[in-house]
Protein backbone atom coordinates (compact mmCIF):
# COMPACT_ATOMS: atom_id res chain seq x y z
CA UNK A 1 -173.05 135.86 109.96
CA UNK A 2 -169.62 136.87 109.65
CA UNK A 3 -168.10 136.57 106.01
CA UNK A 4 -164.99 134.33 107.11
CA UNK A 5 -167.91 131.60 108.17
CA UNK A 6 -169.86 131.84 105.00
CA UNK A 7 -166.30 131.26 102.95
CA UNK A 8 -165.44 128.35 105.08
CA UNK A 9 -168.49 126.54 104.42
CA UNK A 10 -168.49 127.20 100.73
CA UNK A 11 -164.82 126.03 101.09
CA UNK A 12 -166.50 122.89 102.42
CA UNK A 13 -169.43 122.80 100.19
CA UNK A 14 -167.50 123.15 97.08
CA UNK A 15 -164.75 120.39 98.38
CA UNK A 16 -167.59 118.04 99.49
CA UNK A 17 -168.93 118.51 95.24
CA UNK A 18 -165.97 117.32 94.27
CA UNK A 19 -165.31 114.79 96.21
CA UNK A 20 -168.76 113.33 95.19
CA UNK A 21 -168.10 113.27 91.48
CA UNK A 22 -164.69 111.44 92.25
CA UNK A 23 -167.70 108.93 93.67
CA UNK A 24 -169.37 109.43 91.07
CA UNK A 25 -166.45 107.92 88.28
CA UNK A 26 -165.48 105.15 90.86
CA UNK A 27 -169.47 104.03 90.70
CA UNK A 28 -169.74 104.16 87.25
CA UNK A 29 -166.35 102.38 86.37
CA UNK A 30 -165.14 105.25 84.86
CA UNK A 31 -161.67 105.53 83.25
CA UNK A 32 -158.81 107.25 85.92
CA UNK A 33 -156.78 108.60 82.96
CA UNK A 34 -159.92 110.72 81.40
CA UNK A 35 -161.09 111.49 84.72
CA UNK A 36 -158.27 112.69 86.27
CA UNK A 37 -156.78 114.65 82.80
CA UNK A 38 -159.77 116.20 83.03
CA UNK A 39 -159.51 117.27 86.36
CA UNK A 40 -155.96 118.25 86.59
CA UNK A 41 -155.81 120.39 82.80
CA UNK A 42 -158.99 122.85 84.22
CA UNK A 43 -157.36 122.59 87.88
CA UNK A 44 -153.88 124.36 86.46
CA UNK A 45 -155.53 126.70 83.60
CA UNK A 46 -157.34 127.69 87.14
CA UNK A 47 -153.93 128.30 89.15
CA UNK A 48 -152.30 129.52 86.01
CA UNK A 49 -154.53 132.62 85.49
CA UNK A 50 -154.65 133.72 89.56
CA UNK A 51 -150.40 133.48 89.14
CA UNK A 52 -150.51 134.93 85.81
CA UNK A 53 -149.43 138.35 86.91
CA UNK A 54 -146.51 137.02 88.58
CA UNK A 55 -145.02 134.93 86.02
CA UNK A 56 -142.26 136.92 85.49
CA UNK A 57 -141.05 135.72 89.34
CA UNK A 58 -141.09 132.04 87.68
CA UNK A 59 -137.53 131.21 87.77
CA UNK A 60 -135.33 128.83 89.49
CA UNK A 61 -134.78 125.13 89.80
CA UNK A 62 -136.60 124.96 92.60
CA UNK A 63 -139.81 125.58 91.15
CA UNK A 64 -139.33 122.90 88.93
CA UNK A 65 -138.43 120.76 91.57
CA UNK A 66 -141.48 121.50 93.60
CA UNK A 67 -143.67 121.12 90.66
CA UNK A 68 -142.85 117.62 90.01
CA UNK A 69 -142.75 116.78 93.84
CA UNK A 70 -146.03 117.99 94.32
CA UNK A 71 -147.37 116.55 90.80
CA UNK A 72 -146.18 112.90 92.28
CA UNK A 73 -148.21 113.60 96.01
CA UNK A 74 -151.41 114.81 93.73
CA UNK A 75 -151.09 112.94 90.97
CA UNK A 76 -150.46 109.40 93.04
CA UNK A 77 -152.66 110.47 96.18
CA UNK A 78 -156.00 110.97 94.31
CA UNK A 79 -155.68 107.99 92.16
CA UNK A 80 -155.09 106.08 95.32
CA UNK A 81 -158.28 107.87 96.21
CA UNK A 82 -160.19 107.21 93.60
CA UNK A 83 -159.31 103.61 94.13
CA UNK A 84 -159.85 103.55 97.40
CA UNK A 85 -163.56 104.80 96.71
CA UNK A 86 -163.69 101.52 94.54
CA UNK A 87 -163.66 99.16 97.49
CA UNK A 88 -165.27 101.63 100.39
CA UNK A 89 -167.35 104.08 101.00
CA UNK A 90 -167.12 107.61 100.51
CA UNK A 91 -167.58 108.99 103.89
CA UNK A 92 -165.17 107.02 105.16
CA UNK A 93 -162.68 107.09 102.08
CA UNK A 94 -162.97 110.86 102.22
CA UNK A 95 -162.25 111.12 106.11
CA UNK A 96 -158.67 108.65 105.55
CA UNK A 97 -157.84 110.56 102.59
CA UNK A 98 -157.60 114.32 104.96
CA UNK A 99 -155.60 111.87 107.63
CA UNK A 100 -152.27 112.79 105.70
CA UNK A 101 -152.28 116.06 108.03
CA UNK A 102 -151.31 113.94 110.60
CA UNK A 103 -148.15 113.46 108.29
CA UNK A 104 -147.77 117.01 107.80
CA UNK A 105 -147.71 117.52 111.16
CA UNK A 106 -145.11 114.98 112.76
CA UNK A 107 -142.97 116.08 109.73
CA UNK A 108 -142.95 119.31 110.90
CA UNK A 109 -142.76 119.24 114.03
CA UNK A 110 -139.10 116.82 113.62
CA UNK A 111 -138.30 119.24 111.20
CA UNK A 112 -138.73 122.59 113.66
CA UNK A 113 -138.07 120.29 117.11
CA UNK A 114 -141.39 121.43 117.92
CA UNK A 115 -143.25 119.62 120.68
CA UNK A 116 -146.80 119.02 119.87
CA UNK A 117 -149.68 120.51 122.34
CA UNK A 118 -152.47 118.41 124.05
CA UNK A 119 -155.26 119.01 121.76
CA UNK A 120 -152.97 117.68 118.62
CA UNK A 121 -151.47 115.19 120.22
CA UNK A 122 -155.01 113.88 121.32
CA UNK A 123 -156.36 114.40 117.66
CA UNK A 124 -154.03 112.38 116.20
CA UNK A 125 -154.37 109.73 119.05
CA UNK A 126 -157.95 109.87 117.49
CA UNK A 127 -157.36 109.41 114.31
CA UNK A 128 -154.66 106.56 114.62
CA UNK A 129 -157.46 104.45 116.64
CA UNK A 130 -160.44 105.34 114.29
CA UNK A 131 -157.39 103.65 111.54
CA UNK A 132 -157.30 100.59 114.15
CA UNK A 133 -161.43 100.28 114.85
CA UNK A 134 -161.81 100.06 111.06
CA UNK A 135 -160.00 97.19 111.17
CA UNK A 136 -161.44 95.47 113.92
CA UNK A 137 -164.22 92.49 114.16
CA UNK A 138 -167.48 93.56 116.14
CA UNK A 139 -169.29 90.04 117.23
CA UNK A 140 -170.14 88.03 114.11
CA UNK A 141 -172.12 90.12 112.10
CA UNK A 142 -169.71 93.26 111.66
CA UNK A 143 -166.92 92.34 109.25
CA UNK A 144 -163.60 94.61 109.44
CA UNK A 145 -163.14 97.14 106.39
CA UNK A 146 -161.24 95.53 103.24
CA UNK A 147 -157.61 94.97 103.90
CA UNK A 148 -157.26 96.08 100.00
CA UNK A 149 -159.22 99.51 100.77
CA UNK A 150 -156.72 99.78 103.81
CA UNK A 151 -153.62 99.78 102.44
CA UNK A 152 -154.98 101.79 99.53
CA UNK A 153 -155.90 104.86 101.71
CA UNK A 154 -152.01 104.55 103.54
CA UNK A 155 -150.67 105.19 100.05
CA UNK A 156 -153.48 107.64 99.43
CA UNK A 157 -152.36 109.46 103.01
CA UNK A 158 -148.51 108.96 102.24
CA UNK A 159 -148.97 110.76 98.73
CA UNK A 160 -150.81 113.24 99.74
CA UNK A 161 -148.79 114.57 102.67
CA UNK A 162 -146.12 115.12 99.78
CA UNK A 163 -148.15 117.37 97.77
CA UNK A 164 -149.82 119.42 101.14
CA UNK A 165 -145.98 119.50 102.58
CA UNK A 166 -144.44 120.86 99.51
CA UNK A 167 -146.76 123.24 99.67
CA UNK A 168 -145.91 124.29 103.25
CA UNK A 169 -142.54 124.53 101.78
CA UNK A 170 -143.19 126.56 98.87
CA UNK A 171 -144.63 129.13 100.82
CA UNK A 172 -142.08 129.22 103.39
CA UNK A 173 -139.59 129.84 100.58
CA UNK A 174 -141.28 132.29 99.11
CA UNK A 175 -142.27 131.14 95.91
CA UNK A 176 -145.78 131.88 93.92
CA UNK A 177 -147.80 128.53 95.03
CA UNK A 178 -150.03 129.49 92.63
CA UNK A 179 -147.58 128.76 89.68
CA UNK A 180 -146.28 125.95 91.29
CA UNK A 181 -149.53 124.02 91.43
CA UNK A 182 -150.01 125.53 87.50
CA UNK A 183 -146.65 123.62 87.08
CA UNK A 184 -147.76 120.51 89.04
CA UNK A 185 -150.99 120.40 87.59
CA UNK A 186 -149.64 120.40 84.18
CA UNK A 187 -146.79 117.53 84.78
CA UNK A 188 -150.03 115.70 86.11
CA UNK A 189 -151.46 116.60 83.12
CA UNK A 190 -149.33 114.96 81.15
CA UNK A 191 -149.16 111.84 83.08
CA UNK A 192 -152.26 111.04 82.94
CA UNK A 193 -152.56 112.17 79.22
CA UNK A 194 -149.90 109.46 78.45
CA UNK A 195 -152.06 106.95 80.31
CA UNK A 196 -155.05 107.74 77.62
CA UNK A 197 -152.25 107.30 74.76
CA UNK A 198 -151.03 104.03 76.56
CA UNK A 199 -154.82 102.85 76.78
CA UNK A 200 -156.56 104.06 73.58
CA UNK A 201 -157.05 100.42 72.15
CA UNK A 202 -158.25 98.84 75.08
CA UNK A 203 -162.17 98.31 75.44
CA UNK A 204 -163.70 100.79 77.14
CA UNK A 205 -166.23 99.35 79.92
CA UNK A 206 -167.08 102.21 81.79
CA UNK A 207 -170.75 103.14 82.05
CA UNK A 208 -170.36 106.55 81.06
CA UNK A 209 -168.81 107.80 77.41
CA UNK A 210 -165.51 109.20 77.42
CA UNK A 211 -166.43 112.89 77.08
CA UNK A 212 -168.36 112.27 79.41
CA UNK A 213 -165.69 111.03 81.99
CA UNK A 214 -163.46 114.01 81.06
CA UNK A 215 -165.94 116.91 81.56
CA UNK A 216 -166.84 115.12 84.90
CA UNK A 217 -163.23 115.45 85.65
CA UNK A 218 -163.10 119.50 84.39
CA UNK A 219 -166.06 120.39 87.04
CA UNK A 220 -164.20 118.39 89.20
CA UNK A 221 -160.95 120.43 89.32
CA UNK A 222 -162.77 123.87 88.81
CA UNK A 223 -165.29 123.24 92.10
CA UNK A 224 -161.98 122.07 93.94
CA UNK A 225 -159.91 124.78 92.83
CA UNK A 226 -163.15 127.47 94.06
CA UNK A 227 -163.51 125.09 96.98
CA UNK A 228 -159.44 126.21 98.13
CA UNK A 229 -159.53 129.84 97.05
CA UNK A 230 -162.65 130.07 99.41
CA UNK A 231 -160.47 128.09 102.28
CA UNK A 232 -157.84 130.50 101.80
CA UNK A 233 -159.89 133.41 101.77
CA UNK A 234 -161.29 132.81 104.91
CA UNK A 235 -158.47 131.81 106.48
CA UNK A 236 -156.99 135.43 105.84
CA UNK A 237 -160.05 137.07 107.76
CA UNK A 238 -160.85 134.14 110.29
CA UNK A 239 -159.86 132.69 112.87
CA UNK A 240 -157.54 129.79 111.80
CA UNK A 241 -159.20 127.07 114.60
CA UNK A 242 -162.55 128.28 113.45
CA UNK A 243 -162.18 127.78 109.75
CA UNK A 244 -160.59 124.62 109.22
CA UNK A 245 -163.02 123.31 111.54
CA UNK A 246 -165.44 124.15 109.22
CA UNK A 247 -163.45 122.90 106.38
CA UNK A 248 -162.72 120.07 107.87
CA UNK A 249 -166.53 119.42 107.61
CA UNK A 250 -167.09 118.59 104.41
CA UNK A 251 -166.45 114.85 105.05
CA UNK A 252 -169.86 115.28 106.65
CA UNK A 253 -171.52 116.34 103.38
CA UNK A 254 -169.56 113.64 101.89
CA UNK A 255 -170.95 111.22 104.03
CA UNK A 256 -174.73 112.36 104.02
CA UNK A 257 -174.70 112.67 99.83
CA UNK A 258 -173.15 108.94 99.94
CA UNK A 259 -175.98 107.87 101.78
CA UNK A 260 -178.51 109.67 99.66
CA UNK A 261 -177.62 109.34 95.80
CA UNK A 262 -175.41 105.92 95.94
CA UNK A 263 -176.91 104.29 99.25
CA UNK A 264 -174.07 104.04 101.41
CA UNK A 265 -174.17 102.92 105.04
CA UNK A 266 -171.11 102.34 107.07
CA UNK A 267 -171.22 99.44 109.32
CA UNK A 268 -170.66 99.69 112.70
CA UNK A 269 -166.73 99.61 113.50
CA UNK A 270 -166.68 102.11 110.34
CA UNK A 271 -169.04 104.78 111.97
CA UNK A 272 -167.08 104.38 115.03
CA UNK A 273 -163.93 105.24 113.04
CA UNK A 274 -165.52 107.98 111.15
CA UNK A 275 -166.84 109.38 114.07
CA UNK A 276 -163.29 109.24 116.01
CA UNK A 277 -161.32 110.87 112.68
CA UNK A 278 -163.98 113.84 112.50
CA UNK A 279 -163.26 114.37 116.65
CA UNK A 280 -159.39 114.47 115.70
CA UNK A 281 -159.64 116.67 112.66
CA UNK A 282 -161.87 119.06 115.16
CA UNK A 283 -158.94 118.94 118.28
CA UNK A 284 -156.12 119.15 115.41
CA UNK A 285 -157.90 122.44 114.19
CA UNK A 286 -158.33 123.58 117.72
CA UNK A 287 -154.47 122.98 118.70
């Protein structure tokens, strides 16, 4: 097996474990501000120490400016996330969330007048109808997904796309997008640090303790951060349609560990949907 495949699936792998324990705090009631500090302090100590031997290249307003853009798009993306897993399930939650490329995409293709090719124009197509199935009414006995979990993953989608576009555009500008997520990851830090501050007298009624919730959120942001250097590894040896393929697999994992530790099943209009957004990530990736 070449060593570009192995990377891509432990890109997926390692993406799939974290997207699991964001399952995990949304099953156990477990507080977004510890989470999510957690997450985002060992994410940027992570992207801090791989830019460390270019911080002397940290200068500029505009790596301050794409710090806190990209801190809003991560910071307000996942919580919408983590929300979203709240009133859905995670296979399907997961699958929504990665829709934001579509974003991405029509962005930057007004952007660079670029017309879009057959194979992402049809993946798209894909995904927009999986986004209209969910919604849909199968006989009597298939309900439509929750109109709250809908709207949640748009904002989830919309969010997101800022923090995966800035980072397009701080690499097409040439500055270290390592130290910019450091940066970002920080600000995020700090936002969600003020939330604990803002919170510390309220009751606390998750099911797990609070160091509990934040250590959750550490492994969380170290097997994400190992889960992109392995993307991007591969990506620099691989064939780009080939590995995010792959990558774009780990919704798979996410659906088949749903199923298995917190008993998930997706109805019928929502496998249908799933089904139709995995197709469109796979002809995106091929386009």
């Amino acid at each position: 097996m070449d060593l570009y495949l192995l990377q891509a699936m432990m890109g997926a792998l390692m993406f799939g474990i974290g997207a699991m324990f964001f399952k995990w705090n949304a099953h156990n009631l477990g507080d977004d501000n510890y989470f999510f500090a957690g997450l985002y302090s060992a994410g940027g100590v992570c992207f801090f120490i791989e830019g460390f031997d270019q911080l002397s290249t940290f200068s500029g307003i505009e790596y301050y400016i794409s710090g806190a853009l990209i801190a809003l798009g991560a910071a307000g993306g996942n919580y919408f996330f983590s929300q979203g897993l709240r009133h859905g399930p995670a296979g399907l939650t997961s699958a929504f969330a990665k829709a934001n490329i579509i974003i991405v995409i029509l962005m930057s293709a007004l952007y660079y007048g670029e017309a879009l090719n057959l194979l992402e124009t049809l993946g798209i197509l894909s995904i927009l109808v999986a986004m209209l199935v969910v919604n849909l009414k199968f006989g009597t006995s298939v309900r439509p997904t929750s109109k709250l979990w809908f709207m949640l993953m748009l904002c989830s989608m919309t969010l997101l796309a800022f923090r995966n576009g800035g980072l397009k555009v701080v690499n097409e500008i040439g500055l270290n997008s390592a130290l910019v997520m450091a940066l970002a990851y920080f600000i995020c830090t700090v936002i969600f640090g003020l939330g604990i501050l803002k919170n510390r007298n309220k009751t606390w009624t998750a099911r797990n303790s609070k160091s509990k919730v934040i250590i959750i959120g550490w492994i969380t942001g170290i097997s994400s951060y190992v889960g992109l250097y392995f993307y991007i590894t591969a990506l620099k040896t691989g064939p780009a349609s080939i590995v995010v393929t792959i990558f774009s697999l780990d919704m798979i994992f996410v659906l088949l560990m749903s199923y298995l530790i917190f008993k998930e099943r997706l109805n019928k209009n929502q496998m249908i949907g799933f089904t139709l957004s995995a197709m469109g990530f796979i002809l995106l990736s091929m386009g």
